[in-house]
C-alpha atoms as a PDB file:
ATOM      1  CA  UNK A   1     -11.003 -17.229  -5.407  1.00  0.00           C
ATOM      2  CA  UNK A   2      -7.228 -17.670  -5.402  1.00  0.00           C
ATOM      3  CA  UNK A   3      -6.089 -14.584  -5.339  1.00  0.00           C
ATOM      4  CA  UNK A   4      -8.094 -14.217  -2.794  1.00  0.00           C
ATOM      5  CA  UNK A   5      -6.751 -17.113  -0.571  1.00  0.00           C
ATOM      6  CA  UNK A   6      -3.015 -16.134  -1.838  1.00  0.00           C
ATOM      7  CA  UNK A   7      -3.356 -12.297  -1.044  1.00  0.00           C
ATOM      8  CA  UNK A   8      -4.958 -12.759   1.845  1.00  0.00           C
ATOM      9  CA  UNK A   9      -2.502 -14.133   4.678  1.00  0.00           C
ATOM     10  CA  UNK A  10       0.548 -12.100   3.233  1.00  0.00           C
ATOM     11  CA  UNK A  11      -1.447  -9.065   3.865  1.00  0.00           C
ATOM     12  CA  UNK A  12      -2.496 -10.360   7.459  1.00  0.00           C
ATOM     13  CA  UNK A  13       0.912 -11.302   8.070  1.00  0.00           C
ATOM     14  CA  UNK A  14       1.964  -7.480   6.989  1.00  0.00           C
ATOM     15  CA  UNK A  15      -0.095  -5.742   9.010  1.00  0.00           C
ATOM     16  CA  UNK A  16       0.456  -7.792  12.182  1.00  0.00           C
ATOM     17  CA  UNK A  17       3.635  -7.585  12.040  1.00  0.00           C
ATOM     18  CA  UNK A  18       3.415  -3.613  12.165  1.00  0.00           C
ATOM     19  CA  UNK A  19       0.747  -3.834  14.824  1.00  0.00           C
ATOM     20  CA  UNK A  20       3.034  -6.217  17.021  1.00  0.00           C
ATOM     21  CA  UNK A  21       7.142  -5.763  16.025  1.00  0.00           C
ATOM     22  CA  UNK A  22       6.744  -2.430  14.140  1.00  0.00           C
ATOM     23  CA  UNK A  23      10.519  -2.143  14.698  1.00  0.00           C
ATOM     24  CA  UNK A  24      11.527  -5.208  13.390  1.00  0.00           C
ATOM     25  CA  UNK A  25       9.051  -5.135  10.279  1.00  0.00           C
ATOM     26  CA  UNK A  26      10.773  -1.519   9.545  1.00  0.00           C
ATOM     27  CA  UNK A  27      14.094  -3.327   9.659  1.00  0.00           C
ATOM     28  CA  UNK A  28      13.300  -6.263   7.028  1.00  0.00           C
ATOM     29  CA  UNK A  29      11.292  -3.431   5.098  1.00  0.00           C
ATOM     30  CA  UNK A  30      14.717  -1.663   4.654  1.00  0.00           C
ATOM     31  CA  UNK A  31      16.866  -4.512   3.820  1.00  0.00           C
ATOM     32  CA  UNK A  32      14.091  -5.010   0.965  1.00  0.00           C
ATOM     33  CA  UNK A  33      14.708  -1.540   0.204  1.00  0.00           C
ATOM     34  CA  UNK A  34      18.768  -1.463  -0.172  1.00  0.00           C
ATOM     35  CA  UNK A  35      17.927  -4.961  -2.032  1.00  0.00           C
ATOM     36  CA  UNK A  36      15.601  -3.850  -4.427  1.00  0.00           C
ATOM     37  CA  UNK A  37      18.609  -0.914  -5.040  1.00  0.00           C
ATOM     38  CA  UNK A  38      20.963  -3.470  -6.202  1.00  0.00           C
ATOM     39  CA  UNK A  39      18.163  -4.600  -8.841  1.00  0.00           C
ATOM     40  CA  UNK A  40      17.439  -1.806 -11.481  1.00  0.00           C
ATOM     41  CA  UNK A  41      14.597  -3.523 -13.034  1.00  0.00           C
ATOM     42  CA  UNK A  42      12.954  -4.575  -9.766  1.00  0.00           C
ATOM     43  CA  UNK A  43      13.199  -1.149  -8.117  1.00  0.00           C
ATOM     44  CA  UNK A  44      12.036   0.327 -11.539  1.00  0.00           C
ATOM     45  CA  UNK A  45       8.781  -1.789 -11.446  1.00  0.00           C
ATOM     46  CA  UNK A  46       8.271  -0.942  -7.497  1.00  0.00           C
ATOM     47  CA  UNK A  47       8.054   2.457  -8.289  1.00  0.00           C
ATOM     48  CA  UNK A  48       5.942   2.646 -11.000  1.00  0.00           C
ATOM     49  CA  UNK A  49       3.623   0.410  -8.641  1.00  0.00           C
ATOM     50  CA  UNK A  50       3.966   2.834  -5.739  1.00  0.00           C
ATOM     51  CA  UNK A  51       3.333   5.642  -7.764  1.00  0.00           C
ATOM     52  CA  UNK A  52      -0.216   4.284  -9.489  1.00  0.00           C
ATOM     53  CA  UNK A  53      -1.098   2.990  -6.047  1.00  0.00           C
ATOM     54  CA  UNK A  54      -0.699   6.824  -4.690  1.00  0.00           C
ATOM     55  CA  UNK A  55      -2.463   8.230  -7.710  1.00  0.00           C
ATOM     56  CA  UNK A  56      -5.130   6.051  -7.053  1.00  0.00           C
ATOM     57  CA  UNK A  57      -5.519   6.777  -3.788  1.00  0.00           C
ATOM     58  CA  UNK A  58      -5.659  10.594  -4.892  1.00  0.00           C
ATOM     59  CA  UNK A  59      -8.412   9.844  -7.118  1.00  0.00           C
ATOM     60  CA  UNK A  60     -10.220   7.825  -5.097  1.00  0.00           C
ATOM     61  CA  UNK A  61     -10.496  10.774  -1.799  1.00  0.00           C
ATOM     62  CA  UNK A  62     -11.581  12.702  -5.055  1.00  0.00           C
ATOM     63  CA  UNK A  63     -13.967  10.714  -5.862  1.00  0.00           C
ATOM     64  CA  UNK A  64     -15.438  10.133  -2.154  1.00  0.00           C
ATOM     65  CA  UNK A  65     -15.166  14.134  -1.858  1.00  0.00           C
ATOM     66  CA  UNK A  66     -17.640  14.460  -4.965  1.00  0.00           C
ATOM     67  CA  UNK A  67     -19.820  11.995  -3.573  1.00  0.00           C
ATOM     68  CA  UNK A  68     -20.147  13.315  -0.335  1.00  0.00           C
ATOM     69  CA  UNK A  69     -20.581  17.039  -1.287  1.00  0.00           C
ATOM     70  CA  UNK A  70     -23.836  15.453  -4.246  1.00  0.00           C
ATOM     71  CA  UNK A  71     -25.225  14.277  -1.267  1.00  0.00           C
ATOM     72  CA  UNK A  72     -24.332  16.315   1.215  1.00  0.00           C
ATOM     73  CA  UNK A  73     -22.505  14.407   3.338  1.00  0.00           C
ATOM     74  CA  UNK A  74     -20.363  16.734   5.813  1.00  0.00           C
ATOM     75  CA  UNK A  75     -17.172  15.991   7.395  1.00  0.00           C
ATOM     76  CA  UNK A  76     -17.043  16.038  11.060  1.00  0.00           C
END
């Protein structure tokens, strides 16, 4: 539960703020960025999390794709 209730408005707050100052969230997003630069062992660890969140995203349209096709699911 509080992951949950922690997770939960920073992720709200993330996603409104590209929906309604896309600019400005792009802006603090690449002072993090040049931040993180300064910090070896920080930038290390956020890449190493970026990359397992993109290989799980590969295996999970895999996974979906192998789904589909067993049951015949098309794409439209």
């Amino acid at each position: 539960m509080f992951p949950i209730r922690f997770v939960s408005p920073l992720i709200a707050v993330g996603l409104a703020g590209y929906y309604f100052l896309p600019e400005t969230t792009g802006n603090i997003l690449a002072l993090t960025r040049r931040l993180e630069a300064h910090v070896p062992i920080v930038w290390d660890t956020h890449q190493k999390i970026a990359n397992e969140v993109e290989q799980l995203k590969k295996d999970t349209v895999k996974e979906v794709e192998q789904l589909s096709d067993k049951l015949g699911i098309t794409k439209k």
